[in-house]
Every structure is written in structure tokens, then in C-alpha cells.
Protein backbone atom coordinates (compact mmCIF):
# COMPACT_ATOMS: atom_id res chain seq x y z
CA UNK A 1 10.00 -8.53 -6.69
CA UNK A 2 8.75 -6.02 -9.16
CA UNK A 3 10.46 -2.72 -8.65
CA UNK A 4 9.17 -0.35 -11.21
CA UNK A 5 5.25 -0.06 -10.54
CA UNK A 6 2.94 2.46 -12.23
CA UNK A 7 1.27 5.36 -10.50
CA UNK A 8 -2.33 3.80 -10.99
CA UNK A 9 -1.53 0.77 -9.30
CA UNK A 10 0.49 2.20 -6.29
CA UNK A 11 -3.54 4.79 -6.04
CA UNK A 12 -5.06 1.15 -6.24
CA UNK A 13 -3.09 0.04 -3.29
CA UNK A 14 -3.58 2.83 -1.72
CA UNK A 15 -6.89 3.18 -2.10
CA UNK A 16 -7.53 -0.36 -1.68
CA UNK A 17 -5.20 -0.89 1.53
CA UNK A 18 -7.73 2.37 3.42
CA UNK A 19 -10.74 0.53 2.39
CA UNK A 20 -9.44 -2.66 4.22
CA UNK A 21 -8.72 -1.00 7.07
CA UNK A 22 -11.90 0.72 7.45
CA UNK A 23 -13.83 -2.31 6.68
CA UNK A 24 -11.30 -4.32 8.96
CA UNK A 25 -12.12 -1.39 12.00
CA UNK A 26 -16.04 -0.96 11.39
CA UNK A 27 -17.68 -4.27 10.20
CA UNK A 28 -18.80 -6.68 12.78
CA UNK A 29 -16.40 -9.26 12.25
CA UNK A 30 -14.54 -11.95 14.61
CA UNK A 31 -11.05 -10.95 15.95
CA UNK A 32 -9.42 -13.13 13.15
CA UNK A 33 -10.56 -11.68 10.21
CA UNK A 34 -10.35 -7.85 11.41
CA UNK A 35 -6.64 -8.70 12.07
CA UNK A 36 -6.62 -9.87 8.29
CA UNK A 37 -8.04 -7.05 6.90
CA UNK A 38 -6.38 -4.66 8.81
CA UNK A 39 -2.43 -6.60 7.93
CA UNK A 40 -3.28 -7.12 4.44
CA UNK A 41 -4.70 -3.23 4.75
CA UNK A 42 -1.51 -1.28 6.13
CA UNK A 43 0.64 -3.52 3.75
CA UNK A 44 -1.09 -2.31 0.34
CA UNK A 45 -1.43 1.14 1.87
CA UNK A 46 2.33 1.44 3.07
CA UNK A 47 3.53 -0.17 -0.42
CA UNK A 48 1.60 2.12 -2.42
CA UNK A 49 2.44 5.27 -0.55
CA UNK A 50 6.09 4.43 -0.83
CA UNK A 51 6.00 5.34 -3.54
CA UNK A 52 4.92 8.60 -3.55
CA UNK A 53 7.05 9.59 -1.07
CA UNK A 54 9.73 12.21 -2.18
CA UNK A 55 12.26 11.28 0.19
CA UNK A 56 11.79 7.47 -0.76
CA UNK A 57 12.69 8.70 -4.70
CA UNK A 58 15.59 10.84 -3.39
CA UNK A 59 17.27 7.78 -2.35
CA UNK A 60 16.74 6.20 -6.08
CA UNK A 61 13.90 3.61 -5.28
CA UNK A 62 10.32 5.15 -5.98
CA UNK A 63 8.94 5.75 -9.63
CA UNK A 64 11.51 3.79 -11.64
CA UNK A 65 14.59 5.43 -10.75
CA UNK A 66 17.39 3.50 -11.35
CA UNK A 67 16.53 1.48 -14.28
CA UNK A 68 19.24 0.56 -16.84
């Protein structure tokens, strides 16, 4: 798993995981495939905001902290 991920792509996911959701919430879609947009939503939005949490790069895992 990739550890050290640039600030663009964590906006991407975040960007990109918010636009799932919404679409996921209010297009006319069956159950199946608003659960699928919604999942695959929160998990790009939660991965990307990760890591700009402060608390998350406290601990030594956001925004390549740690690297040798």
C-alpha cells in the first residue's frame, strides 16, 4: 500500500469521494448501485481526508512523515 501520497491526489479523493456520494444520494438509481456509489464514496473521501488531518500527522502517518 502506498503510504506517501501527494496533496493533489488526497483533494482528488476528496473531491471525488463527495461527488459519489451526492450522486449515490440524489440520482434515481436502484438500491444496488446507490450502495456502490455511496461505499466507494465515503472510502475515497475518508482516505483523502486522512490525510489532512493534524492529529492523523501527529501520530507520524499523514504527509510523508516517517520516510527514511
Amino acid at each position: 500500500m502506498v503510504q506517501n501520497v501527494s496533496e493533489p491526489e488526497r483533494a482528488i479523493r476528496v473531491g471525488g469521494g463527495s461527488a459519489a456520494i451526492l450522486l449515490g444520494l440524489f440520482l434515481p438509481l436502484p438500491m444496488w448501485a446507490m450502495l456502490v456509489l455511496v461505499l466507494v464514496g465515503v472510502a475515497g473521501l475518508v482516505t483523502g481526508l486522512m490525510g489532512f488531518c493534524p492529529a492523523y500527522r501527529l501520530m507520524g502517518r499523514g504527509s510523508g512523515a516517517g520516510q527514511a
